[in-house]
C-alpha atoms as a PDB file:
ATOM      1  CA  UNK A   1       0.000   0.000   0.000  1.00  0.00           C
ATOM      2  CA  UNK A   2       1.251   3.414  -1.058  1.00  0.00           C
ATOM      3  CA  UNK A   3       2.534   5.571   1.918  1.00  0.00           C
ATOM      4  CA  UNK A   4      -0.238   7.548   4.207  1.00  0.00           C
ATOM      5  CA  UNK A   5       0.946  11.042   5.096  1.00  0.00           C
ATOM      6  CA  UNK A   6      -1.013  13.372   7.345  1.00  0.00           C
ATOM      7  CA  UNK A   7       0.425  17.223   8.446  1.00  0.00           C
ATOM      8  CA  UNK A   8      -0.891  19.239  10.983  1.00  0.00           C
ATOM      9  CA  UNK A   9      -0.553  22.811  10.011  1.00  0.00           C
ATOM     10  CA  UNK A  10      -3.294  24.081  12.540  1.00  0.00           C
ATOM     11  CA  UNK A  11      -2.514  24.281  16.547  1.00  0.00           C
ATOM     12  CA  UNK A  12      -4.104  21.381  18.075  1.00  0.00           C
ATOM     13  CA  UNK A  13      -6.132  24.663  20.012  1.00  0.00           C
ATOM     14  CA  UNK A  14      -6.749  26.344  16.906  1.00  0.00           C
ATOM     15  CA  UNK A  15     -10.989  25.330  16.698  1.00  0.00           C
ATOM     16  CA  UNK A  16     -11.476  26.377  19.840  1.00  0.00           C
ATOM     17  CA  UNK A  17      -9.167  29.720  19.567  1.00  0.00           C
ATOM     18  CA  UNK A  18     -11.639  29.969  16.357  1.00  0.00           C
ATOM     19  CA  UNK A  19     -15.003  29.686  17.664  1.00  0.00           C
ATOM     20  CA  UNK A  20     -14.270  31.831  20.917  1.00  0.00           C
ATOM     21  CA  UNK A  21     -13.049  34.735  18.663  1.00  0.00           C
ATOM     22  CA  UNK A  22     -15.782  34.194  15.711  1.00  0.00           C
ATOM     23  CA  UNK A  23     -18.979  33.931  18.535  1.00  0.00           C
ATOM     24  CA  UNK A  24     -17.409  37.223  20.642  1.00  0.00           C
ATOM     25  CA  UNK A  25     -16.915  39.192  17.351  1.00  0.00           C
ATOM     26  CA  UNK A  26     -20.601  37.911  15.460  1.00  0.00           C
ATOM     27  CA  UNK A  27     -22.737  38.786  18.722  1.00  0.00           C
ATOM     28  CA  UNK A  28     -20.833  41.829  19.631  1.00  0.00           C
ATOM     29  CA  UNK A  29     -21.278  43.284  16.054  1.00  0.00           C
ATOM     30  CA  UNK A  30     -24.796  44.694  14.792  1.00  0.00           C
ATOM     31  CA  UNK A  31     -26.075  43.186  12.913  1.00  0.00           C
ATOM     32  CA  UNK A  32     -25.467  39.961  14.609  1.00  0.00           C
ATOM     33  CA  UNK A  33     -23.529  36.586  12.594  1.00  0.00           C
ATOM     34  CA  UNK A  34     -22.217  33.580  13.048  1.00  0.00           C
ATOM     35  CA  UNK A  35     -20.016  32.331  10.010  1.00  0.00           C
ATOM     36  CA  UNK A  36     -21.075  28.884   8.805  1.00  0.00           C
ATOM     37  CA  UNK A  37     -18.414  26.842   9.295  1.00  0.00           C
ATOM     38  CA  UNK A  38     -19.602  25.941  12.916  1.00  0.00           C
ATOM     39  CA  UNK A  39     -22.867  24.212  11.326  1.00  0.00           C
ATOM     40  CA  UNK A  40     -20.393  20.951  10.910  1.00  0.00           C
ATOM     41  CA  UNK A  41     -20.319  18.992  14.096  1.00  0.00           C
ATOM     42  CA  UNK A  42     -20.580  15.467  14.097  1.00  0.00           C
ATOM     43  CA  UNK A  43     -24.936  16.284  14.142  1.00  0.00           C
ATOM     44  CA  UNK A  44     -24.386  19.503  11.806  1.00  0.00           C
ATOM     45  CA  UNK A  45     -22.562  16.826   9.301  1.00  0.00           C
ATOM     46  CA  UNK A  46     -25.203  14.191   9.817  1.00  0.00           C
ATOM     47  CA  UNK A  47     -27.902  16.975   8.956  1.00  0.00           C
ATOM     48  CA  UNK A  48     -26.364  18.356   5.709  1.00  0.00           C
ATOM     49  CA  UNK A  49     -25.990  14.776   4.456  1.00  0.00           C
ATOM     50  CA  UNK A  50     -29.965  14.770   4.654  1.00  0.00           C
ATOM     51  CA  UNK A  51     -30.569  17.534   3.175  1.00  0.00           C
ATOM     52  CA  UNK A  52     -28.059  16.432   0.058  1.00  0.00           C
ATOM     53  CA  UNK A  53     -31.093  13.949  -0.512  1.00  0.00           C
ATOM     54  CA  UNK A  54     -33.961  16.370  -0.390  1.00  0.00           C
ATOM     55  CA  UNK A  55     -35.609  16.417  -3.162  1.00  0.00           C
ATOM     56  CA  UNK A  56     -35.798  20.601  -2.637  1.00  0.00           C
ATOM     57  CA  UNK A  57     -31.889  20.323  -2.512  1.00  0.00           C
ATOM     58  CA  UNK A  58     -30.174  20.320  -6.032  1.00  0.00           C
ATOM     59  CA  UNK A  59     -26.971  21.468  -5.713  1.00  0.00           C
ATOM     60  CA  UNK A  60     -25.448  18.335  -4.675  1.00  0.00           C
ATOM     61  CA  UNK A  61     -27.206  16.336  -7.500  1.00  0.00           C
ATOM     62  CA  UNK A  62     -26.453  18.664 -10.125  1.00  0.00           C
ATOM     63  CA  UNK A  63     -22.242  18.552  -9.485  1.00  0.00           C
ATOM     64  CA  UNK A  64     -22.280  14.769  -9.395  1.00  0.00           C
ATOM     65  CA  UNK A  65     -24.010  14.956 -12.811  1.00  0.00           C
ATOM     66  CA  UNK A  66     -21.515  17.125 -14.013  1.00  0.00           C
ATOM     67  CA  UNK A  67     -18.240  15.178 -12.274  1.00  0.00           C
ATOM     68  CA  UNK A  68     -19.906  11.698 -13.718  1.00  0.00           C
ATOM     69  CA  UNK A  69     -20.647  13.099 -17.184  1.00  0.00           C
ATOM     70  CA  UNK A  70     -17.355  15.490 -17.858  1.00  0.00           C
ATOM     71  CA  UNK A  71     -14.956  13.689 -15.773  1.00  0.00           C
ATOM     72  CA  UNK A  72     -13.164  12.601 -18.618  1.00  0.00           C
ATOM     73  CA  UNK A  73     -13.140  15.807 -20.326  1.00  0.00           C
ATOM     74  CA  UNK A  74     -11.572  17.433 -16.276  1.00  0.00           C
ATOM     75  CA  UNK A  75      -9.001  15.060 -16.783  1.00  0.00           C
ATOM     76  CA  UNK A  76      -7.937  15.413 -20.482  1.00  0.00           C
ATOM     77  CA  UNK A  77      -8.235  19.560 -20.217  1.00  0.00           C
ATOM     78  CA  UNK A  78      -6.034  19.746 -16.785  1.00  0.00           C
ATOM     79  CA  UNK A  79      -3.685  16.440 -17.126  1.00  0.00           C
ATOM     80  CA  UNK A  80      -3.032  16.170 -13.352  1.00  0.00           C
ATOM     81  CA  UNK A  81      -0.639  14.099 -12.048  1.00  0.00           C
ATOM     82  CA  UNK A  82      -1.920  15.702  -8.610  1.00  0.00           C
ATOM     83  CA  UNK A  83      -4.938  16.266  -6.935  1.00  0.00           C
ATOM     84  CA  UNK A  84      -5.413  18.864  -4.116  1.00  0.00           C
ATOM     85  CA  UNK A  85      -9.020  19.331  -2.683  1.00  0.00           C
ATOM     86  CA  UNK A  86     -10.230  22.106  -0.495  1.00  0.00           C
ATOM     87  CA  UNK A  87     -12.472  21.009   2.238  1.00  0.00           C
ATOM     88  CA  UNK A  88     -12.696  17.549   1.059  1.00  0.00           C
ATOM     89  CA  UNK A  89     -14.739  16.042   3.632  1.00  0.00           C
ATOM     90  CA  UNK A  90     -15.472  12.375   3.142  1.00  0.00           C
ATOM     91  CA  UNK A  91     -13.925  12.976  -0.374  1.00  0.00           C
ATOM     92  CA  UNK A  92     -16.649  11.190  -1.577  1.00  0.00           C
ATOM     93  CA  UNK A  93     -17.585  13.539  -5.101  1.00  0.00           C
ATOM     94  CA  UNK A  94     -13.367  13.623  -5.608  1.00  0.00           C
ATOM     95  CA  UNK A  95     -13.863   9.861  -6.321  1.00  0.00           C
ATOM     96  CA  UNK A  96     -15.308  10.312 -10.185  1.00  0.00           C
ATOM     97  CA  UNK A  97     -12.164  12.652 -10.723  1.00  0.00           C
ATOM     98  CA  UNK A  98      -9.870   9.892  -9.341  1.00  0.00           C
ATOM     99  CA  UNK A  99     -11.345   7.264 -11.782  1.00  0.00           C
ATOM    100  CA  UNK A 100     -10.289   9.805 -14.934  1.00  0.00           C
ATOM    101  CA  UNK A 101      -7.380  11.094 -14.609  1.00  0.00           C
ATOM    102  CA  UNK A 102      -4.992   8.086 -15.537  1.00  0.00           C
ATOM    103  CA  UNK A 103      -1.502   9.617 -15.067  1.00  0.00           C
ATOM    104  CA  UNK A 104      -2.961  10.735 -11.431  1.00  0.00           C
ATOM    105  CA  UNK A 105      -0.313  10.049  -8.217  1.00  0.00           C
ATOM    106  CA  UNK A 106      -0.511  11.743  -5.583  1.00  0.00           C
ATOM    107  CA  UNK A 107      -3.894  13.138  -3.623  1.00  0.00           C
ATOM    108  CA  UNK A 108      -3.736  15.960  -1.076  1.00  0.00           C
ATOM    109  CA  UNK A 109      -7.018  16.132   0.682  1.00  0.00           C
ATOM    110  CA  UNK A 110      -7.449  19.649   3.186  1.00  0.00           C
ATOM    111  CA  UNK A 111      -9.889  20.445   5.728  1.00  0.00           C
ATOM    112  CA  UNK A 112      -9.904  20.941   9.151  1.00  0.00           C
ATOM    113  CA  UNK A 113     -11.034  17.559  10.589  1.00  0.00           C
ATOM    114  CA  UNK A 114      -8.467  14.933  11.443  1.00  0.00           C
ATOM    115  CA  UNK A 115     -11.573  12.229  11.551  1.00  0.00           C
ATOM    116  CA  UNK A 116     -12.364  12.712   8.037  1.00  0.00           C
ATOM    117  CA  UNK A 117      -9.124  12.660   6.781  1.00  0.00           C
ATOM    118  CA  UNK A 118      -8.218   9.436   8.274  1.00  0.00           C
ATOM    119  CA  UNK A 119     -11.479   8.307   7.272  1.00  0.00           C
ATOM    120  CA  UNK A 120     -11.908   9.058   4.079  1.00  0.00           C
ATOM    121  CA  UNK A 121      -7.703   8.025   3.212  1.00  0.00           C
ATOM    122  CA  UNK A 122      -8.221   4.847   4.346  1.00  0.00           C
ATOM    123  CA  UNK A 123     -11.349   3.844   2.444  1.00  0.00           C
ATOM    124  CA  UNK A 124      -9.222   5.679  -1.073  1.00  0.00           C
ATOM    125  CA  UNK A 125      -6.371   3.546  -0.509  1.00  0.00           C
ATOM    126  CA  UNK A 126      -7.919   0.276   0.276  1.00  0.00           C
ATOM    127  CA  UNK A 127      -9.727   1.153  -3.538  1.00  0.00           C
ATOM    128  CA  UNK A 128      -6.405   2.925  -4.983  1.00  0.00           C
ATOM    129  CA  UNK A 129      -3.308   0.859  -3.202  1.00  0.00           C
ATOM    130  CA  UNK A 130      -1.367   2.937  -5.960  1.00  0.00           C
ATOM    131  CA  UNK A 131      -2.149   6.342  -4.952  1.00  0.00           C
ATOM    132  CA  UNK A 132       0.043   8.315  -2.697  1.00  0.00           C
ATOM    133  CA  UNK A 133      -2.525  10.590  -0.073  1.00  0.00           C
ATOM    134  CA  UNK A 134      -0.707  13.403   1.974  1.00  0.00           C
ATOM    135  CA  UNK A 135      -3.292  14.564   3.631  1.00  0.00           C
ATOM    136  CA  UNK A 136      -3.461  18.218   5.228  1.00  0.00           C
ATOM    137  CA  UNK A 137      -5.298  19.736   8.856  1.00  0.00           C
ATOM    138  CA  UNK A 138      -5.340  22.925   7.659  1.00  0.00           C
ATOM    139  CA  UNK A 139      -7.992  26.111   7.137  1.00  0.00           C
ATOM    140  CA  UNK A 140      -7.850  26.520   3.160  1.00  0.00           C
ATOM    141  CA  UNK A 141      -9.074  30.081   3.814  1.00  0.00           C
ATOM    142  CA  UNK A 142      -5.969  30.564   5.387  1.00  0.00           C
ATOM    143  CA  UNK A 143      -2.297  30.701   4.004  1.00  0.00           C
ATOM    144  CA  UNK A 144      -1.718  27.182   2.801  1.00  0.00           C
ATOM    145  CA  UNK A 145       1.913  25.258   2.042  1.00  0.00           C
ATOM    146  CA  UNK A 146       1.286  22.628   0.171  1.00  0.00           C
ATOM    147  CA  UNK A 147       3.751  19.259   0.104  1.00  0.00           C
ATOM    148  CA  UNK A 148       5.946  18.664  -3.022  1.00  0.00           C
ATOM    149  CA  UNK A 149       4.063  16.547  -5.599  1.00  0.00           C
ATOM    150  CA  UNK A 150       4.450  16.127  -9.238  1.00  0.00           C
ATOM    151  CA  UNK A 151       2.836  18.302 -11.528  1.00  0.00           C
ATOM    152  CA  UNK A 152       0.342  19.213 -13.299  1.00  0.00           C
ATOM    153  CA  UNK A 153      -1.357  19.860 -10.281  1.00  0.00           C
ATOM    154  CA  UNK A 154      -5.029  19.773 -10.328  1.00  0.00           C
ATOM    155  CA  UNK A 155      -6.784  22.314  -7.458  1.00  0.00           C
ATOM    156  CA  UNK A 156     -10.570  21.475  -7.146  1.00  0.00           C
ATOM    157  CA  UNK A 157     -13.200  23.361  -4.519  1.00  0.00           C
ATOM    158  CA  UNK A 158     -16.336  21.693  -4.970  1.00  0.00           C
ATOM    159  CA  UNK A 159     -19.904  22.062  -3.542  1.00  0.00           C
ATOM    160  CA  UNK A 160     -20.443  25.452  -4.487  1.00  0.00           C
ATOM    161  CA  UNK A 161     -18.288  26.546  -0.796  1.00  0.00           C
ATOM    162  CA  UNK A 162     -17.084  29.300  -2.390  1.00  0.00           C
ATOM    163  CA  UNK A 163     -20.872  31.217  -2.395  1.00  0.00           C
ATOM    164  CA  UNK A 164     -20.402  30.663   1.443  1.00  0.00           C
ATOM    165  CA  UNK A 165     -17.498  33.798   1.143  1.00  0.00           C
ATOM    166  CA  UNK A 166     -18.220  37.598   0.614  1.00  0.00           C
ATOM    167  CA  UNK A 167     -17.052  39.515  -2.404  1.00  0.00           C
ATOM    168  CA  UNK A 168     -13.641  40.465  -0.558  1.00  0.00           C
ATOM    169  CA  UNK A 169     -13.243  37.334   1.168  1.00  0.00           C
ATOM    170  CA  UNK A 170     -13.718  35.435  -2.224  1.00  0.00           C
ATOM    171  CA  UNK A 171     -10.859  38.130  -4.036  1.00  0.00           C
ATOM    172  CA  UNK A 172      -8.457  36.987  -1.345  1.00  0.00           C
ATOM    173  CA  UNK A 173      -9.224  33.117  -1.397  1.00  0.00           C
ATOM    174  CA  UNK A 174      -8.564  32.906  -5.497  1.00  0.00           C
ATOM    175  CA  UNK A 175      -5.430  35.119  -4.658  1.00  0.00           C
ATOM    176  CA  UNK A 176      -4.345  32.762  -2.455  1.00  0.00           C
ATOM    177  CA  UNK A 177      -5.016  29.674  -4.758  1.00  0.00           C
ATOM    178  CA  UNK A 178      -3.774  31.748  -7.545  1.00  0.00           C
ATOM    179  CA  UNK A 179      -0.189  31.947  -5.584  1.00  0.00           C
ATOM    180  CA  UNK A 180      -0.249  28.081  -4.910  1.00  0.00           C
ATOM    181  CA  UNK A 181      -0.556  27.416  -8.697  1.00  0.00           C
ATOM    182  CA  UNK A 182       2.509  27.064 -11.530  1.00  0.00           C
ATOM    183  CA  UNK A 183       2.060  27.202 -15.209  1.00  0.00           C
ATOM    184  CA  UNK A 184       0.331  24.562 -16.639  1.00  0.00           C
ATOM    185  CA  UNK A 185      -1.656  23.678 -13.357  1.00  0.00           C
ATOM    186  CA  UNK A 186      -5.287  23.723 -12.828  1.00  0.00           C
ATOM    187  CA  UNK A 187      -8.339  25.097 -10.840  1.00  0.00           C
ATOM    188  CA  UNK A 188     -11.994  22.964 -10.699  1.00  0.00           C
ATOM    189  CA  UNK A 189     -14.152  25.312  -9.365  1.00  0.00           C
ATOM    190  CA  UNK A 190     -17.626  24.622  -8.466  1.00  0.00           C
ATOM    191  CA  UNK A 191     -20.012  27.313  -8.690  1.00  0.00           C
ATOM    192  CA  UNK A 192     -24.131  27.260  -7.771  1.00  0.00           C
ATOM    193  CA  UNK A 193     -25.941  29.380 -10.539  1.00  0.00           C
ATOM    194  CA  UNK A 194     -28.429  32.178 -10.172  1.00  0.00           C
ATOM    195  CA  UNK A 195     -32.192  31.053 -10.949  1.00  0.00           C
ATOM    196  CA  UNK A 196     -35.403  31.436  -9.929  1.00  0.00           C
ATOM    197  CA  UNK A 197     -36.225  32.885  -6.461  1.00  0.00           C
ATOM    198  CA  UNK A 198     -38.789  30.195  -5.376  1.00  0.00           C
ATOM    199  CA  UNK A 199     -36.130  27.270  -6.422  1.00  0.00           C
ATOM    200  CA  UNK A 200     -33.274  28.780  -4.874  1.00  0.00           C
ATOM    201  CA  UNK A 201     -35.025  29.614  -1.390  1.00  0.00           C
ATOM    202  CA  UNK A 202     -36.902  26.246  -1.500  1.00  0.00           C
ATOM    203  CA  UNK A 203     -33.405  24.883  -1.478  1.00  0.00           C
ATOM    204  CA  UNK A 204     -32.401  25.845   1.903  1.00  0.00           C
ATOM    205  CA  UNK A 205     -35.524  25.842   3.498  1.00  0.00           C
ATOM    206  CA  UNK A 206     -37.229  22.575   2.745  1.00  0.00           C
ATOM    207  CA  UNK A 207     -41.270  21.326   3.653  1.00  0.00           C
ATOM    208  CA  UNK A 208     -39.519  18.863   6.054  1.00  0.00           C
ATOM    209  CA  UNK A 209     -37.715  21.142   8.642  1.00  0.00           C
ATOM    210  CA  UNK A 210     -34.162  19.884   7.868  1.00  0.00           C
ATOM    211  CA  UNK A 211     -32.361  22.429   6.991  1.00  0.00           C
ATOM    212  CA  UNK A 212     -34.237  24.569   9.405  1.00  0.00           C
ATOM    213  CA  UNK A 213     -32.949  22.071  12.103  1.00  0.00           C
ATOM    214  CA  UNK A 214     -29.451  22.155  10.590  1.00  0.00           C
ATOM    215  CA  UNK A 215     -29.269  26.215  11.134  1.00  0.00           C
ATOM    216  CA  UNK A 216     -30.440  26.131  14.374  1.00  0.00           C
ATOM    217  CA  UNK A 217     -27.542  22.934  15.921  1.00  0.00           C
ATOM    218  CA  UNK A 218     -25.013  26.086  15.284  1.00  0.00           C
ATOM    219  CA  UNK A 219     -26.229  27.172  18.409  1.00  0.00           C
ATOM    220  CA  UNK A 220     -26.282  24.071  20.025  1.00  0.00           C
ATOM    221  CA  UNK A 221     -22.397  24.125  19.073  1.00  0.00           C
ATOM    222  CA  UNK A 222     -22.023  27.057  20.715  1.00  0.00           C
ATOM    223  CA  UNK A 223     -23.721  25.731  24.082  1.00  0.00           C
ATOM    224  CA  UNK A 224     -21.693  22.741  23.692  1.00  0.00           C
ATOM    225  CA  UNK A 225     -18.456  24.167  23.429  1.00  0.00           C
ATOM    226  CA  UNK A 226     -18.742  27.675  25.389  1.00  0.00           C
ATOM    227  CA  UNK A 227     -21.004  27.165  28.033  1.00  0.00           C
ATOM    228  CA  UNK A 228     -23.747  29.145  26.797  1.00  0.00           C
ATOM    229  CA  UNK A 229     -27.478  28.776  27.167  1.00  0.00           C
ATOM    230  CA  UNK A 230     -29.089  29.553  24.041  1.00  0.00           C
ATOM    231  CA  UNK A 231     -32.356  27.109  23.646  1.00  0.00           C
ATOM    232  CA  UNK A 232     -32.674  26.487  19.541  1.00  0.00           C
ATOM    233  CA  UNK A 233     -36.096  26.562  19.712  1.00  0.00           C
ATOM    234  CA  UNK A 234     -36.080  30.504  20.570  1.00  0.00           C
ATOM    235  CA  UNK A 235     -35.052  30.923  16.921  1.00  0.00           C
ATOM    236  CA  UNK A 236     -37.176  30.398  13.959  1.00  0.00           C
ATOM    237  CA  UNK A 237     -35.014  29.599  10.456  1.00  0.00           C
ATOM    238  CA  UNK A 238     -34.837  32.475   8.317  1.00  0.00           C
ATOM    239  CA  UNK A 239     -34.299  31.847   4.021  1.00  0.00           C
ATOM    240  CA  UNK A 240     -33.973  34.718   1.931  1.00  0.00           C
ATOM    241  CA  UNK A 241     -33.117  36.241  -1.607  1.00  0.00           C
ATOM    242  CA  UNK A 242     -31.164  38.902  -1.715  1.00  0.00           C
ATOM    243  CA  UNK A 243     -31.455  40.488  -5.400  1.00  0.00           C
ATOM    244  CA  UNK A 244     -29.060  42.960  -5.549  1.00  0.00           C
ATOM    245  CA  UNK A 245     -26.137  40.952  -4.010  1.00  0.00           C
ATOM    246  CA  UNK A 246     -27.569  37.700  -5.653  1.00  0.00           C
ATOM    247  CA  UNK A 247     -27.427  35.658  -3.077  1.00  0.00           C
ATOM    248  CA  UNK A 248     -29.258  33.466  -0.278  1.00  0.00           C
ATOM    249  CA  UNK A 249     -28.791  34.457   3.682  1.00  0.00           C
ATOM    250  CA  UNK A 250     -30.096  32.002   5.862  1.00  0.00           C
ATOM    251  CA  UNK A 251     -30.846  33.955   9.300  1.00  0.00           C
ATOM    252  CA  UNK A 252     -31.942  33.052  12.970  1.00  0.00           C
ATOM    253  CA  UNK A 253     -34.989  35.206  14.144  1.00  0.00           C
ATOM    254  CA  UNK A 254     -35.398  35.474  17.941  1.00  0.00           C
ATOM    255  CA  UNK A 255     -39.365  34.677  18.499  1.00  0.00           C
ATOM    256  CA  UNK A 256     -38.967  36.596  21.671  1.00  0.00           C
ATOM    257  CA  UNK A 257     -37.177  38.750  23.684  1.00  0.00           C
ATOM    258  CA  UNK A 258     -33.900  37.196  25.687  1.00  0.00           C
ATOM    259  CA  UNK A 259     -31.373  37.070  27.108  1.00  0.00           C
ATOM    260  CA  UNK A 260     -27.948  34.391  26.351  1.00  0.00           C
ATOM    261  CA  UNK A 261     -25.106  33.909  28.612  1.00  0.00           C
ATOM    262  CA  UNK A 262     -21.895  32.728  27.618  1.00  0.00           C
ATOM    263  CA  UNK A 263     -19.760  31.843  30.368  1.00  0.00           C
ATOM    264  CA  UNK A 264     -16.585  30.614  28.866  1.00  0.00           C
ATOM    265  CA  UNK A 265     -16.521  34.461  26.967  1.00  0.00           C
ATOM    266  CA  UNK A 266     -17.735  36.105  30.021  1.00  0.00           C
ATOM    267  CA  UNK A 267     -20.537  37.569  27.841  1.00  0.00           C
ATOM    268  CA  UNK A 268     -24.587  38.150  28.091  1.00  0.00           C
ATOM    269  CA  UNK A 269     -26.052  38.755  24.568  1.00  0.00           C
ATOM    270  CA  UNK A 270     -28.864  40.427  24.519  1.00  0.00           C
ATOM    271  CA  UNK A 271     -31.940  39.653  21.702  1.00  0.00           C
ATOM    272  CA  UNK A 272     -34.682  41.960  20.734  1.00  0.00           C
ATOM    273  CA  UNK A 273     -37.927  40.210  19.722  1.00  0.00           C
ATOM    274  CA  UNK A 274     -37.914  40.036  15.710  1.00  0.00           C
ATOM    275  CA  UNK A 275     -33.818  40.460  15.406  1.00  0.00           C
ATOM    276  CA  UNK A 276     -31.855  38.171  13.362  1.00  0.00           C
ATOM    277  CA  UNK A 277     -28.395  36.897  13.534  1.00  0.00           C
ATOM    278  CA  UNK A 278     -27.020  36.044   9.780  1.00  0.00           C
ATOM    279  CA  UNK A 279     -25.593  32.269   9.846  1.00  0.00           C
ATOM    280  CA  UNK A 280     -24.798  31.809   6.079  1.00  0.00           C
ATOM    281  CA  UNK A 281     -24.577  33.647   2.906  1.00  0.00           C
ATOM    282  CA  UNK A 282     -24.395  31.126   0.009  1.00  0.00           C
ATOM    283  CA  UNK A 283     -24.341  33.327  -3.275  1.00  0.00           C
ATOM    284  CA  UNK A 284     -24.912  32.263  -6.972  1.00  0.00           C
ATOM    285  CA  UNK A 285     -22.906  33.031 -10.207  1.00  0.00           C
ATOM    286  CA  UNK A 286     -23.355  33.890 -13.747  1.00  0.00           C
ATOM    287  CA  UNK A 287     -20.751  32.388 -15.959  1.00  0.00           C
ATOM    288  CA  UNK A 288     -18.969  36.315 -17.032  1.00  0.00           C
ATOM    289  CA  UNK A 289     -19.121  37.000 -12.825  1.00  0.00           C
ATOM    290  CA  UNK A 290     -17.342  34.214 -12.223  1.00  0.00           C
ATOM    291  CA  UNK A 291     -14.874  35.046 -15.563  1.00  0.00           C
ATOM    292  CA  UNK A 292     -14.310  38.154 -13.686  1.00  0.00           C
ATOM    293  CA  UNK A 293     -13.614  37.285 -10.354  1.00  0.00           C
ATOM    294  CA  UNK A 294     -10.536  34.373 -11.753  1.00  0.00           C
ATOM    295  CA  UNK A 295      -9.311  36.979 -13.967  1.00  0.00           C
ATOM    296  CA  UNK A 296      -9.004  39.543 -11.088  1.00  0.00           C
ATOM    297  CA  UNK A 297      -7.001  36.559  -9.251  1.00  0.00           C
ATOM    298  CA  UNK A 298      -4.480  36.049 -12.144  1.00  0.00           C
ATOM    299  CA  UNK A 299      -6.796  33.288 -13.275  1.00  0.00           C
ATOM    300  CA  UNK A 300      -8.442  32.586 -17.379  1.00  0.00           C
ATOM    301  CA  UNK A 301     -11.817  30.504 -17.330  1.00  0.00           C
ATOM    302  CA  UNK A 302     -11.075  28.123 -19.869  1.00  0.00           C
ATOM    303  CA  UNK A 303     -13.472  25.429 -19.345  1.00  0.00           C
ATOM    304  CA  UNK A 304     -17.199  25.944 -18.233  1.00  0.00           C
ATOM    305  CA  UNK A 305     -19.631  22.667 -17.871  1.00  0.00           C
ATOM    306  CA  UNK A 306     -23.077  22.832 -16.249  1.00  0.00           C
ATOM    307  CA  UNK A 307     -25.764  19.988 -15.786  1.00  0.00           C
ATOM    308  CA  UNK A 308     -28.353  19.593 -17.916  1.00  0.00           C
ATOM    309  CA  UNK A 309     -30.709  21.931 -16.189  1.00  0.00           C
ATOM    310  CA  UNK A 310     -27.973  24.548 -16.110  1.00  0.00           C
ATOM    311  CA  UNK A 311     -28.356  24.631 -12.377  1.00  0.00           C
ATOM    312  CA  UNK A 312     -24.717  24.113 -11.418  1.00  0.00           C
ATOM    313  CA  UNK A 313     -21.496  24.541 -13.100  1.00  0.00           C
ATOM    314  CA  UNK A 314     -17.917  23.656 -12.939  1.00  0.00           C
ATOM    315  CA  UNK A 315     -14.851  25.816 -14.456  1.00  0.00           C
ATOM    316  CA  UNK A 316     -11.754  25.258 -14.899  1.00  0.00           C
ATOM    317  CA  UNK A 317      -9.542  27.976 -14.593  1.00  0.00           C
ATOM    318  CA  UNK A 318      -5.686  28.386 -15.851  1.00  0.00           C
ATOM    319  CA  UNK A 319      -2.468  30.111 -14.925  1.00  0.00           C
ATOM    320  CA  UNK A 320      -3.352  33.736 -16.627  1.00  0.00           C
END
């Protein structure tokens, strides 16, 4: 079996140093926020990978049509001899890339959870006993070192994650990927389009609760892990499109007026009746935005595939 490697480039503290500092600056602020990334505890996780099977929820179904139908085409157009994923989870969608791209070996999977790493490494190499897997703990919104591997090296951030960052938050992250890339190396970018209003806001808040449920266990995280006493059921689930930004922001709305404490931040939070804390903003592209944004990055759109709804698409972006 090909060599395991994992690197921890984050402080063992560094979640916790993260949440303290993220839940003290979002409730502080007005309006209030909490940034998505603490939806994915081991119940958050469970939760998403329901609604991935709503029928309301197409985002998910759309990319795998895409990965199963052009995955040859991802693989002729970038010739990788190494994959990197950002945020790769279970690296379960990554696994219709692997199958195309022949000359393919070496796999660097990065996200912040050890668990998944190890999980999802093991289950690739049982499958792949030729693939080499360096695996990285690291925040891919942060600065990122990535291990020596042979090129052409193939970058790919799927699942639409990118809608989940603001305008100047998105500049910086395809900056940063942009100064991670050499000539003849890739980007797979996976981008949710804009469409109609009642389809996109059905999406993320479906007739069965879930994702309602789902926005709500971020403040069961913070209970968990901070002491706090926020009760979920305060909070009604908030969907909304925004037109002029394009975009959906799911939202928390306090049914009544309270009170929180939070004990470990030394903190009482204080909640009008009606007022909303922002949990997610998950925005949606049109193909010449998204042009745009790689070219301001030092990135060309070279490649653009979409499903055959033209819900979802995929780019591939070179080395401008």
């Amino acid at each position: 079996m090909s060599p395991f490697l994992l690197t921890r480039t984050l402080p063992v503290d560094a979640t916790d140093a993260a949440l303290r500092a993220d839940v003290l600056h979002g409730l502080t602020r007005h309006p209030k926020t909490l940034p998505p990334k603490w939806f994915y505890d081991a119940r958050g996780s469970e939760l998403f990978e329901e609604i991935t099977r709503l029928p309301e929820y197409y985002p998910t179904r759309a990319e795998r049509e895409i990965l199963i139908d052009r995955a040859a085409e991802i693989a002729a157009a970038s010739g990788a001899r190494t994959l990197i994923e950002l945020g790769s989870g279970s690296s379960e969608k990554t696994r219709h890339l692997l199958d195309a791209l022949p000359e393919l070996r070496s796999y660097v999977p990065v996200d912040v959870s050890e668990s998944a790493l190890r999980g999802a490494a093991k289950a690739l190499l049982e499958e792949r006993p030729e693939l080499s897997v360096h695996a990285l703990i690291a925040d891919f919104t942060a600065e990122l070192s990535l291990p020596a591997t042979p090129g052409p090296r193939l970058v790919a951030f799927l699942g639409g994650t990118i809608g989940n960052l603001l305008p100047d938050e998105r500049a910086a992250f395809l900056s940063s990927v942009r100064s991670l890339l050499s000539p003849g190396d890739t980007l797979l970018l996976g981008t949710d389009l804009v469409k109609d209003e009642e389809v996109l806001v059905a999406a993320y808040d479906d007739a069965a609760g879930v994702t309602a449920a789902f926005n709500r266990n971020v403040l069961s995280v913070v209970d968990r892990e901070l002491g706090a006493d926020f009760a979920p059921d305060d909070f009604e689930h908030v969907a909304r499109w925004n037109p002029q930004h394009e975009w959906i922001e799911m939202r928390l709305r306090a049914r009544r007026e309270l009170t929180v404490k939070i004990p470990e931040l030394d903190l009482l939070v204080s909640f009008e009746a009606g007022e909303e804390v922002r949990t997610e903003v998950s925005a949606k592209f049109r193909r010449d935005g998204v042009g745009k944004e790689l070219a301001a990055s030092g990135l060309r759109l070279s490649q653009w595939w979409t499903d055959s709804a033209g819900r979802f698409a995929l780019s591939l972006a070179t080395v401008d």
